[in-house]
Protein backbone atom coordinates (compact mmCIF):
# COMPACT_ATOMS: atom_id res chain seq x y z
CA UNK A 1 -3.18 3.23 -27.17
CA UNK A 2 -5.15 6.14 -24.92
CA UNK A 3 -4.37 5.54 -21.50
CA UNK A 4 -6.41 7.64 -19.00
CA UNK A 5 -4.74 8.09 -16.12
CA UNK A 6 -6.37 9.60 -13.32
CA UNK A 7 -4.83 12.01 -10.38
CA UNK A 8 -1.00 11.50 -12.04
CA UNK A 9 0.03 14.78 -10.22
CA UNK A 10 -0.61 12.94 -6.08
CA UNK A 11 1.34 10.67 -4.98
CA UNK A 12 4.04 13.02 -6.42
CA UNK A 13 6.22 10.08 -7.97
CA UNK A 14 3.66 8.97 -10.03
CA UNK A 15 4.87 11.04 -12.86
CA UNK A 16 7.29 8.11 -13.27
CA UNK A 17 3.89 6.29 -14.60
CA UNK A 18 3.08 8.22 -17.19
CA UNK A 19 6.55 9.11 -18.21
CA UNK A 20 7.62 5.64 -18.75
CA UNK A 21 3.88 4.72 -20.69
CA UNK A 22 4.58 7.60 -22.75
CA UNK A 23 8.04 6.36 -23.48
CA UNK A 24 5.86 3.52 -24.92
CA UNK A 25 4.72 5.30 -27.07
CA UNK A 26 1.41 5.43 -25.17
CA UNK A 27 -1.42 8.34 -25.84
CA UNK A 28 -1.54 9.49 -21.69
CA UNK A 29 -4.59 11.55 -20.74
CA UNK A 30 -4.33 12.80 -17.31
CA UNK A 31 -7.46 14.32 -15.08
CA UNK A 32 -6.38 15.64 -12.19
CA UNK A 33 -7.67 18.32 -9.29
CA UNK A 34 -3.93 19.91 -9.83
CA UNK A 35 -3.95 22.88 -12.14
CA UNK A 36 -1.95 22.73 -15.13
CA UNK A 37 0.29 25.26 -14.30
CA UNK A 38 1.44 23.52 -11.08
CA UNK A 39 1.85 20.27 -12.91
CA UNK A 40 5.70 18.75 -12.26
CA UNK A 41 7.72 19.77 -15.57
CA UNK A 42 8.33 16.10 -16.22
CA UNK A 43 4.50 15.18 -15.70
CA UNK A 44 3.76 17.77 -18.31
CA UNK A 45 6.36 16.68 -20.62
CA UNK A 46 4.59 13.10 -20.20
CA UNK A 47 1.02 13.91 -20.68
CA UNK A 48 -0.81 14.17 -24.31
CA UNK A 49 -3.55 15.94 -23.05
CA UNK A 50 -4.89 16.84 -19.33
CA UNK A 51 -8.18 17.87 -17.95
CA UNK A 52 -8.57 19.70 -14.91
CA UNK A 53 -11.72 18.44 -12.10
CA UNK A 54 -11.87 20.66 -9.32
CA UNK A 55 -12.94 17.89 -7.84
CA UNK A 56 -12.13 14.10 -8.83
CA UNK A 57 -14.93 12.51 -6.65
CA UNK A 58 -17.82 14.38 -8.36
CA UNK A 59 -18.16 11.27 -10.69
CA UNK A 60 -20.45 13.22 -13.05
CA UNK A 61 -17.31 15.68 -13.65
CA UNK A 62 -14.88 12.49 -13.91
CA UNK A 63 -17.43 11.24 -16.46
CA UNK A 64 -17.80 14.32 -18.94
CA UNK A 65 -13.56 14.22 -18.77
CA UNK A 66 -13.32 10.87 -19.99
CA UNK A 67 -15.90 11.33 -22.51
CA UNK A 68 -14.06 14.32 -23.80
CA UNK A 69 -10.71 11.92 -24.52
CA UNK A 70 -12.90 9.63 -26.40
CA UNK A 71 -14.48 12.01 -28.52
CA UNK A 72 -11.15 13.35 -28.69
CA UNK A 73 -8.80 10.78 -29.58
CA UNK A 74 -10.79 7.49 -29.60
CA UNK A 75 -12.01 4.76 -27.90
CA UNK A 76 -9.73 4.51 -24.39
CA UNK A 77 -7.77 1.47 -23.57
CA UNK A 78 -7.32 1.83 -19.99
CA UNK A 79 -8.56 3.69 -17.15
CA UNK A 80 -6.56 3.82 -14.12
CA UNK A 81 -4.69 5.63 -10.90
CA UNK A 82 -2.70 3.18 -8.92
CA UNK A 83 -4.35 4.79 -5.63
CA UNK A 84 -6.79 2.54 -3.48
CA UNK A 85 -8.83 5.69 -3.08
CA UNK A 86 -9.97 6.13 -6.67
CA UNK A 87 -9.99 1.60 -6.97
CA UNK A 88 -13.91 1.96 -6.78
CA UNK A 89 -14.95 4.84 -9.28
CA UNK A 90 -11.88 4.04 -11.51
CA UNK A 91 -14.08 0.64 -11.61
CA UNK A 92 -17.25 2.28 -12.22
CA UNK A 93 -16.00 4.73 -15.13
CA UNK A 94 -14.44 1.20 -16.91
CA UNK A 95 -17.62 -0.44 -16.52
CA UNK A 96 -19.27 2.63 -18.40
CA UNK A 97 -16.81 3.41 -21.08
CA UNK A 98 -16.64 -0.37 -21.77
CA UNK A 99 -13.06 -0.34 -20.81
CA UNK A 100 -11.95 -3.92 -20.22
CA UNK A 101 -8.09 -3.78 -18.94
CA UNK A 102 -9.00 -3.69 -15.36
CA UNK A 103 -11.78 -4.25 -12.55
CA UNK A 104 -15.43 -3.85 -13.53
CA UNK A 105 -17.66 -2.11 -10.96
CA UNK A 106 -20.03 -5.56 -10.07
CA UNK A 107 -16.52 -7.01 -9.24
CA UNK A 108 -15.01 -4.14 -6.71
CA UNK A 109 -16.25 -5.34 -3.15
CA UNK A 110 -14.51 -8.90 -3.96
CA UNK A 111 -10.93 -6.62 -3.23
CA UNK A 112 -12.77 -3.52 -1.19
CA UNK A 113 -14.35 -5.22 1.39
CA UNK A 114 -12.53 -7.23 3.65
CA UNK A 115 -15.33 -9.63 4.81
CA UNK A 116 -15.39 -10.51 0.93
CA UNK A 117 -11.40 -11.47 0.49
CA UNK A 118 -11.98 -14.67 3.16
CA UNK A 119 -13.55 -16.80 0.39
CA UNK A 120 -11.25 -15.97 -2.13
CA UNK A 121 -7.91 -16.88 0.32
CA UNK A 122 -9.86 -20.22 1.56
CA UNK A 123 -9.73 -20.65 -2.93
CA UNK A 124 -6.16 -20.10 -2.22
CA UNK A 125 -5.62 -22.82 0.56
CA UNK A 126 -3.89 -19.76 1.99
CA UNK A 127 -5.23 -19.00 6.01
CA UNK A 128 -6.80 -16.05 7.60
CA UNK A 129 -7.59 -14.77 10.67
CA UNK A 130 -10.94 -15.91 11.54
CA UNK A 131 -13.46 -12.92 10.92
CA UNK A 132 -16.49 -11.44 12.61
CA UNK A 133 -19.05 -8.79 10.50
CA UNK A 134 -20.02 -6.29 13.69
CA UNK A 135 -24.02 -6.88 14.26
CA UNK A 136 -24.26 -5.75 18.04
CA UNK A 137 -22.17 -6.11 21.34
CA UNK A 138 -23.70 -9.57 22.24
CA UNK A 139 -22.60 -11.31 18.84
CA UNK A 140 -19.16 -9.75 19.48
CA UNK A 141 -18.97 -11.67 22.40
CA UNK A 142 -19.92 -14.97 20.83
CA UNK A 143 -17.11 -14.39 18.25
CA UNK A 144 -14.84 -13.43 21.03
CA UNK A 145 -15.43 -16.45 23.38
CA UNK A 146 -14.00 -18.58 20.64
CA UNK A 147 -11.10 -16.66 19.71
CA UNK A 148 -10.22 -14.97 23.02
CA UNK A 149 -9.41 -11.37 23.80
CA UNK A 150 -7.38 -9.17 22.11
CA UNK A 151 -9.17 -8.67 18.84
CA UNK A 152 -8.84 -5.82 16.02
CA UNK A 153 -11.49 -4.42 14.53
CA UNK A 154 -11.39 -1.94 11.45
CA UNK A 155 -13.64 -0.61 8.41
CA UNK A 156 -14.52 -3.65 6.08
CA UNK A 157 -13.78 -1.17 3.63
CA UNK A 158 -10.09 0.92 4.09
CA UNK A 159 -6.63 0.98 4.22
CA UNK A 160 -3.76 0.88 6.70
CA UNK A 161 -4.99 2.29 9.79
CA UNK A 162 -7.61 4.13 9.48
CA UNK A 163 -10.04 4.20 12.98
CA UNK A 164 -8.80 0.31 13.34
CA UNK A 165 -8.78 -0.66 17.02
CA UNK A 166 -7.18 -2.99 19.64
CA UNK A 167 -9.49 -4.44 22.03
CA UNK A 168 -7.95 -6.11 25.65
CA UNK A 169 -11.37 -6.50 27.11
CA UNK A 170 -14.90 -6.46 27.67
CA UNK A 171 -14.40 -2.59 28.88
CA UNK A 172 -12.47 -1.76 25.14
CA UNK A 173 -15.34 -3.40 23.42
CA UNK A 174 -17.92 -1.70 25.21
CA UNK A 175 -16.21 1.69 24.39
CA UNK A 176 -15.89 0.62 20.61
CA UNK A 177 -19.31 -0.05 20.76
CA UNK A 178 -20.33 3.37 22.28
CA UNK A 179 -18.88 5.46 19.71
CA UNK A 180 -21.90 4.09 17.29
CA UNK A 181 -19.67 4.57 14.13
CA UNK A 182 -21.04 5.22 10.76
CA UNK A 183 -19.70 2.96 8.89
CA UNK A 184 -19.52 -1.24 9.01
CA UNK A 185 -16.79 -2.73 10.78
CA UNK A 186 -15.21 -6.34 11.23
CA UNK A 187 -13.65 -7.97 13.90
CA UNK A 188 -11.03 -10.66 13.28
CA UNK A 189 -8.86 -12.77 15.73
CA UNK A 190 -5.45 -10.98 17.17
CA UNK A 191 -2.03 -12.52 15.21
CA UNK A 192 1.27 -11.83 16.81
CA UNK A 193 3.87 -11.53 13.42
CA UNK A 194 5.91 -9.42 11.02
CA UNK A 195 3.53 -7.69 8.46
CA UNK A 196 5.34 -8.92 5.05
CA UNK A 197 3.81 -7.20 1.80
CA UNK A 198 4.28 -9.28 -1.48
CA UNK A 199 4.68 -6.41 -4.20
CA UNK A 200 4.40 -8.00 -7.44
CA UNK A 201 3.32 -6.58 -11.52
CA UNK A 202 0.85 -9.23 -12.86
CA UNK A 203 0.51 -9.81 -16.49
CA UNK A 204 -2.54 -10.59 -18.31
CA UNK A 205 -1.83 -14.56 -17.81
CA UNK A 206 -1.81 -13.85 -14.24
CA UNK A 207 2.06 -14.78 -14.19
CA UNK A 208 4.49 -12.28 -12.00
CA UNK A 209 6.94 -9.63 -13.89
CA UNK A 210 8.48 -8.58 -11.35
CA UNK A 211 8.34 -10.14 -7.29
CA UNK A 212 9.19 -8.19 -3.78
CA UNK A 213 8.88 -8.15 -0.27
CA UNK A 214 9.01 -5.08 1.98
CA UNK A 215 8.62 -5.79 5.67
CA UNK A 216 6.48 -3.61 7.78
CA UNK A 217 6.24 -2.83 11.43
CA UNK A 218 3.88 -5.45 13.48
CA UNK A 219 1.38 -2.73 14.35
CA UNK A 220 1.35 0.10 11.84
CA UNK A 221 -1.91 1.06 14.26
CA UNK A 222 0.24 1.99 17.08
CA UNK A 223 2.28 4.03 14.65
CA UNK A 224 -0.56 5.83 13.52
CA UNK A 225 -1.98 6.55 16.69
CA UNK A 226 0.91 7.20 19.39
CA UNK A 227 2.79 8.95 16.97
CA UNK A 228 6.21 6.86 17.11
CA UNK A 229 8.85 6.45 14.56
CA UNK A 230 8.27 4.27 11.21
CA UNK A 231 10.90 1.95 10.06
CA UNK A 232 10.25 -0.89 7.42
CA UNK A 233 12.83 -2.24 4.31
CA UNK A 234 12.47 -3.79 1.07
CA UNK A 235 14.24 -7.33 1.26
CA UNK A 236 16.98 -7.95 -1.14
CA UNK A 237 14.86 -11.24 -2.23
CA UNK A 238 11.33 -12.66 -1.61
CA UNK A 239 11.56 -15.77 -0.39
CA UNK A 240 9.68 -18.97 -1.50
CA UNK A 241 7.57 -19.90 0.97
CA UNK A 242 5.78 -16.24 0.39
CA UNK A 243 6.50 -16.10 -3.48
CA UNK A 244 3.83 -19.18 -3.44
CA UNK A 245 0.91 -17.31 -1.40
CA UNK A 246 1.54 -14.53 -3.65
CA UNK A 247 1.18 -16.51 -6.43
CA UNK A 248 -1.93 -18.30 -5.22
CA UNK A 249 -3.44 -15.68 -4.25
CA UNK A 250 -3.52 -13.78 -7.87
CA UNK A 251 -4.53 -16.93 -8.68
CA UNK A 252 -7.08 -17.12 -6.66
CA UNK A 253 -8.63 -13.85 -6.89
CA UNK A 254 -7.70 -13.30 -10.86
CA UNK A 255 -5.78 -10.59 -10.70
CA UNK A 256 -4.83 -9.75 -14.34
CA UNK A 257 -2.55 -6.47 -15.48
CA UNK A 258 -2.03 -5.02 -12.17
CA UNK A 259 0.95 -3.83 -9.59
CA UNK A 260 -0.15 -5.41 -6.62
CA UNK A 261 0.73 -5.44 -2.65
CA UNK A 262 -0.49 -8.06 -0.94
CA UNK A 263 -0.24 -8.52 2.57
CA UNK A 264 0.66 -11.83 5.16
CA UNK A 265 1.71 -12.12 8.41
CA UNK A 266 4.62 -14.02 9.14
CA UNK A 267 4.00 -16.25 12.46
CA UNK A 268 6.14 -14.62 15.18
CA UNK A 269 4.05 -16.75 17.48
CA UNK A 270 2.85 -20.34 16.51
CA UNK A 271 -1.46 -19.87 16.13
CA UNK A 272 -3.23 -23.01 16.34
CA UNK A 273 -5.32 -23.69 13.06
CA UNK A 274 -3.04 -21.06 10.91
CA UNK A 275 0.49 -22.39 11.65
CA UNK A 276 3.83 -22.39 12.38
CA UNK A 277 6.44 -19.58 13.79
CA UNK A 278 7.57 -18.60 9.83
CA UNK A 279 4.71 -19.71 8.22
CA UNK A 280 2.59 -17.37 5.97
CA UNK A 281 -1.16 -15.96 6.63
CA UNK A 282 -3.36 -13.82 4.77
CA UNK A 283 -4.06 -10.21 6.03
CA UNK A 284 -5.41 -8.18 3.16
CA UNK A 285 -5.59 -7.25 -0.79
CA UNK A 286 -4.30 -4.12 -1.92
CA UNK A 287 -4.71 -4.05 -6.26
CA UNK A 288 -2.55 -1.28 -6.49
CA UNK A 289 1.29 -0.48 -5.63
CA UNK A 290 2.17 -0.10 -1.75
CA UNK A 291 2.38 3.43 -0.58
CA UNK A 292 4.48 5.81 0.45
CA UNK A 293 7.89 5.26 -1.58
CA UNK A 294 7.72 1.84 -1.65
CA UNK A 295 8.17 1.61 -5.14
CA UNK A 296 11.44 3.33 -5.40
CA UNK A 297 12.76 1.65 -2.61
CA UNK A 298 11.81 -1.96 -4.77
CA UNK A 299 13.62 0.08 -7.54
CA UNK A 300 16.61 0.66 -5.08
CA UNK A 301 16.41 -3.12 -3.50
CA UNK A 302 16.49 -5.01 -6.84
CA UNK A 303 18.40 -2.52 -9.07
CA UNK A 304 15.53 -2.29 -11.71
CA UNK A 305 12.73 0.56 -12.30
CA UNK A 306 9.21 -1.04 -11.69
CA UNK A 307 7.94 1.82 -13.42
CA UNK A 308 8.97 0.78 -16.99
CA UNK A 309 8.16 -2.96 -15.98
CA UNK A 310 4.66 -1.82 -15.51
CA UNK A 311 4.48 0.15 -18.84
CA UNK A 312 5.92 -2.60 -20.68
CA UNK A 313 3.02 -4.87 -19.13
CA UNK A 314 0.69 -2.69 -20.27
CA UNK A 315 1.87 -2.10 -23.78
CA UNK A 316 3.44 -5.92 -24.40
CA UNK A 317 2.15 -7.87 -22.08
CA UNK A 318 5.69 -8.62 -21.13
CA UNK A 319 8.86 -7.15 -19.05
CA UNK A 320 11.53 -5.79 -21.07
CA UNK A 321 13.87 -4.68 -18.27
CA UNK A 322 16.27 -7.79 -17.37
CA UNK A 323 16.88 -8.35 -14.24
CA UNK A 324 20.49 -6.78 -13.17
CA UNK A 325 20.97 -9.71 -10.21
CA UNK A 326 21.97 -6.67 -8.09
CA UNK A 327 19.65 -7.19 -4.82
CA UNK A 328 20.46 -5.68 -1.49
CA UNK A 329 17.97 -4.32 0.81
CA UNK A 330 17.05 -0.84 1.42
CA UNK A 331 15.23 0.36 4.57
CA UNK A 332 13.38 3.53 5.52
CA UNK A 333 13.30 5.45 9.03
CA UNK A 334 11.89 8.42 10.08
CA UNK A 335 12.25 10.73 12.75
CA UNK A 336 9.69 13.03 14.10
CA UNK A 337 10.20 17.06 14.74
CA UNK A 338 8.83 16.22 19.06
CA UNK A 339 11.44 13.56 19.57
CA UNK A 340 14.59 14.40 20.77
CA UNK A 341 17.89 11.61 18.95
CA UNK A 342 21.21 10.33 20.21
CA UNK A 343 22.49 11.13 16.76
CA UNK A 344 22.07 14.28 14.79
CA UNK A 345 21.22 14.86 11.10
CA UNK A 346 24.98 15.66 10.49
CA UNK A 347 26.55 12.24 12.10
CA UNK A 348 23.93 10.59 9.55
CA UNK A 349 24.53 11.97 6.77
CA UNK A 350 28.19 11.62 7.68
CA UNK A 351 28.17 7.99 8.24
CA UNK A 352 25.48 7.04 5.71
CA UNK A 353 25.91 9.60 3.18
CA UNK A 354 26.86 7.76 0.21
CA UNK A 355 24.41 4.96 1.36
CA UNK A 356 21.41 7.36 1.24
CA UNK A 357 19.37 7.38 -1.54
CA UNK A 358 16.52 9.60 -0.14
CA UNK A 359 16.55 12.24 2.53
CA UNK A 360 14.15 14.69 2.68
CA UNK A 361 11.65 16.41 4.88
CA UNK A 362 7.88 14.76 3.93
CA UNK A 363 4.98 16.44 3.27
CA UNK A 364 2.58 18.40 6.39
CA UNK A 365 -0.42 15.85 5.47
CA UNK A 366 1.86 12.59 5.87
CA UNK A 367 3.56 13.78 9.13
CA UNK A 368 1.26 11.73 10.79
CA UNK A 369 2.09 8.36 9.33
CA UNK A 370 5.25 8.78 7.94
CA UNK A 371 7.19 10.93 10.24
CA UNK A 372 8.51 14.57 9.90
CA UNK A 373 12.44 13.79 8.32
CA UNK A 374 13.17 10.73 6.37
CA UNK A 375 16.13 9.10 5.39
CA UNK A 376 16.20 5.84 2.98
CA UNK A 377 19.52 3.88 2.00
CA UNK A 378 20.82 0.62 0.33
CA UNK A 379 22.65 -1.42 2.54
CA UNK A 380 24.00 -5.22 2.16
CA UNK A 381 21.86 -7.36 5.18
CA UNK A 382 19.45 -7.56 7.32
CA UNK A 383 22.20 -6.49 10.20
CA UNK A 384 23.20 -3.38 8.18
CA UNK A 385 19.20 -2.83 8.44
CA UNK A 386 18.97 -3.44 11.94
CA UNK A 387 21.95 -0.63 12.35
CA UNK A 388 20.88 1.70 10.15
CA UNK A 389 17.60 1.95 11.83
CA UNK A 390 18.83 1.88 15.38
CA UNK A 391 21.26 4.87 14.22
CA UNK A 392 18.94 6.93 13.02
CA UNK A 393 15.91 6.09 15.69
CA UNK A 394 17.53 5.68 19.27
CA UNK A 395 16.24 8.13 21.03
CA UNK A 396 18.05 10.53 23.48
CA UNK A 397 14.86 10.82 26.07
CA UNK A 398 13.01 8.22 26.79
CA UNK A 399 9.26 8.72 25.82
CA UNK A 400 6.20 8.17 26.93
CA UNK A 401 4.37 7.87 23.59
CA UNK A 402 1.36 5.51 24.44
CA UNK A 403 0.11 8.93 26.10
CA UNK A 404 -0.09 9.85 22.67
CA UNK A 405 -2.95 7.99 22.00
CA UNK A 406 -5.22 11.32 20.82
CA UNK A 407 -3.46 11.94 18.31
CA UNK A 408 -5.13 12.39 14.37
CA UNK A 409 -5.81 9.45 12.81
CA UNK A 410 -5.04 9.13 9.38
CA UNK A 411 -4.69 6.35 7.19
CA UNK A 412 -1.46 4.29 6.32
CA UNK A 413 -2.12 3.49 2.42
CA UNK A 414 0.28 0.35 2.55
């Protein structure tokens, strides 16, 4: 099997990909932007060949790599990167090479575009916000005189949150409207709940491998944008009730051979025509795995490597790794370098030393989102959650961070 994998080298633990396909005894081509030479040893060791792109969105350079592997060693199996950014072009070089283990370029706005992903939740019977495509200030208005102020509105096509907006009132949405940005935008109806990711590896029958839920702050805007600390754990089980949107939502939208994170609210605040405090509602597709470390910390959670689960979906169609039945959960919190903390590093590592499974300083470009020192650990319930976090995050000063509000935005790829 040739499997061309594209940018293996960024995120930095996606070496684990290719490793554990080439454990498979998989053929893994990697084209990356990353020269050789600064390749992680255990990437190298991985990879059968690689091909260096100075630039990976020139698609005519992306091309003439790919065409070199098949020349090379055959017709390629797959074609893919795990990373939203590449979801389009790793599409369109599929559709080209005839490559039929994954998305097809006429298919791609159906999970970019967030207008699109309404029809296939209502398929579902799973409920959305109600949505509004951005025409001009006066149709905003209709919209919003059904659903009532506040409203967020963000790039039909994007992740996380990338130039998304809160609007209170008629004077936000005349601002929004004044910045005459490039690109289209929605508008859908405010929710007030958790943000609850279902992080699931989908066979070719469209059946889960492997089932998660990490649960994410309730505005990962506000993180993004006032700069304040990030906290969110993987739950030591997925419960039902979101197990069967998951479910019907790869369903729905025929998801075959993919890690996926999929994200719901869940209903802080009963919404009349969505539900119940508890109950489920769609938010957005992501056909690839969440960001950051999430995927480690599902490895921590569940006591399993999602890594090989993947490879062995890709090479049998089928998960080879039992399942331990050690859960817990494991929860991430970050600090940042202009915050002052009642505890210091030393009293956490003392305390939560051998709980700590991570701990490290992240990289300059996700400062913004993720914070400037993290630390990750198992721990036994959601009250050994709540502690850990308020531990490592209670604050010494209190802060006036909504001031903050200038700060770079840069997109949260959950």
């Amino acid at each position: 099997m040739n499997f061309v994998f594209i940018s293996p080298h960024f995120p930095k633990h996606y070496w684990n990909f290719c490793d554990r396909l080439h454990k498979n005894g998989v053929n893994v081509l990697g084209i990356g932007d990353c020269p050789y030479d600064a390749l992680d040893k255990r990437l190298k060791e991985s990879l059968t060949e690689y091909y260096f792109v100075p630039d990976l969105s020139d698609y005519d350079q992306m091309y003439r790599a790919v065409a070199y592997f098949a020349f090379k060693h055959g017709k390629i199996d797959w074609i893919e990167s795990n990373n939203e950014f590449w979801l389009e072009q790793d599409a369109r070089l599929r559709t080209d090479f005839h490559v039929t283990t994954g998305y097809q370029y006429e298919n791609i706005a159906s999970i970019k575009n967030k207008s699109a992903m309404k029809e296939f939740y209502a398929k579902a019977g799973v409920p959305t916000a109600r949505l509004h495509k951005i025409t001009d200030i006066e149709a905003a208005r209709k919209f919003i005189a059904v659903v009532d102020y506040p409203v967020i509105v963000k790039p039909d096509v994007g992740v996380g949150a990338c130039d998304t907006f809160k609007l209170e009132n008629d004077g936000d949405l005349q601002e929004f409207f004044a910045k005459n940005l490039p690109v289209p935008y929605v508008m859908e109806e405010f929710i007030t709940g958790d943000i609850c990711s279902y992080d699931a590896i989908i066979d070719a029958d469209s059946k889960p491998l492997l089932e998660s839920m990490t649960v994410w702050p309730p505005s990962v805007m506000d993180i993004v944008l006032k700069q304040l600390d990030l906290s969110y754990y993987t739950a030591a089980h997925a419960p039902a009730e979101l197990k069967g949107v998951g479910r019907a939502t790869v369903k729905a939208f025929g998801v075959k051979s993919r890690f996926v994170h999929l994200e719901f609210f869940r209903l802080t605040k009963a919404k009349a025509g969505l539900g119940d405090v508890g109950d489920f509602v769609g938010l957005e597709v992501n056909m690839r795995p969440a960001g950051g470390y999430t995927p480690d910390m599902i490895d921590f959670a569940h006591s399993t490597d999602v890594y090989q689960v993947w490879a062995d979906m890709v090479t049998d169609n089928y998960r080879k790794l039992p399942d331990s039945g050690e859960h817990c959960c494991c929860v991430y919190a970050s600090r940042r370098d202009c915050h002052q903390y009642v505890h210091t590093h030393g009293e956490i590592m003392e305390r939560y030393g051998a709980q700590l499974v991570m701990c490290e300083r992240m990289p300059e470009m996700m400062v913004p989102q993720m914070g400037n020192q993290m630390y990750t650990a198992k721990v036994p319930s959601q009250d050994a959650v709540d502690e850990f976090i308020h531990f490592v995050l209670d604050q010494a000063v209190a802060e006036d961070t909504a001031a903050e509000e200038t700060a770079v935005k840069f997109c949260l790829a959950y």
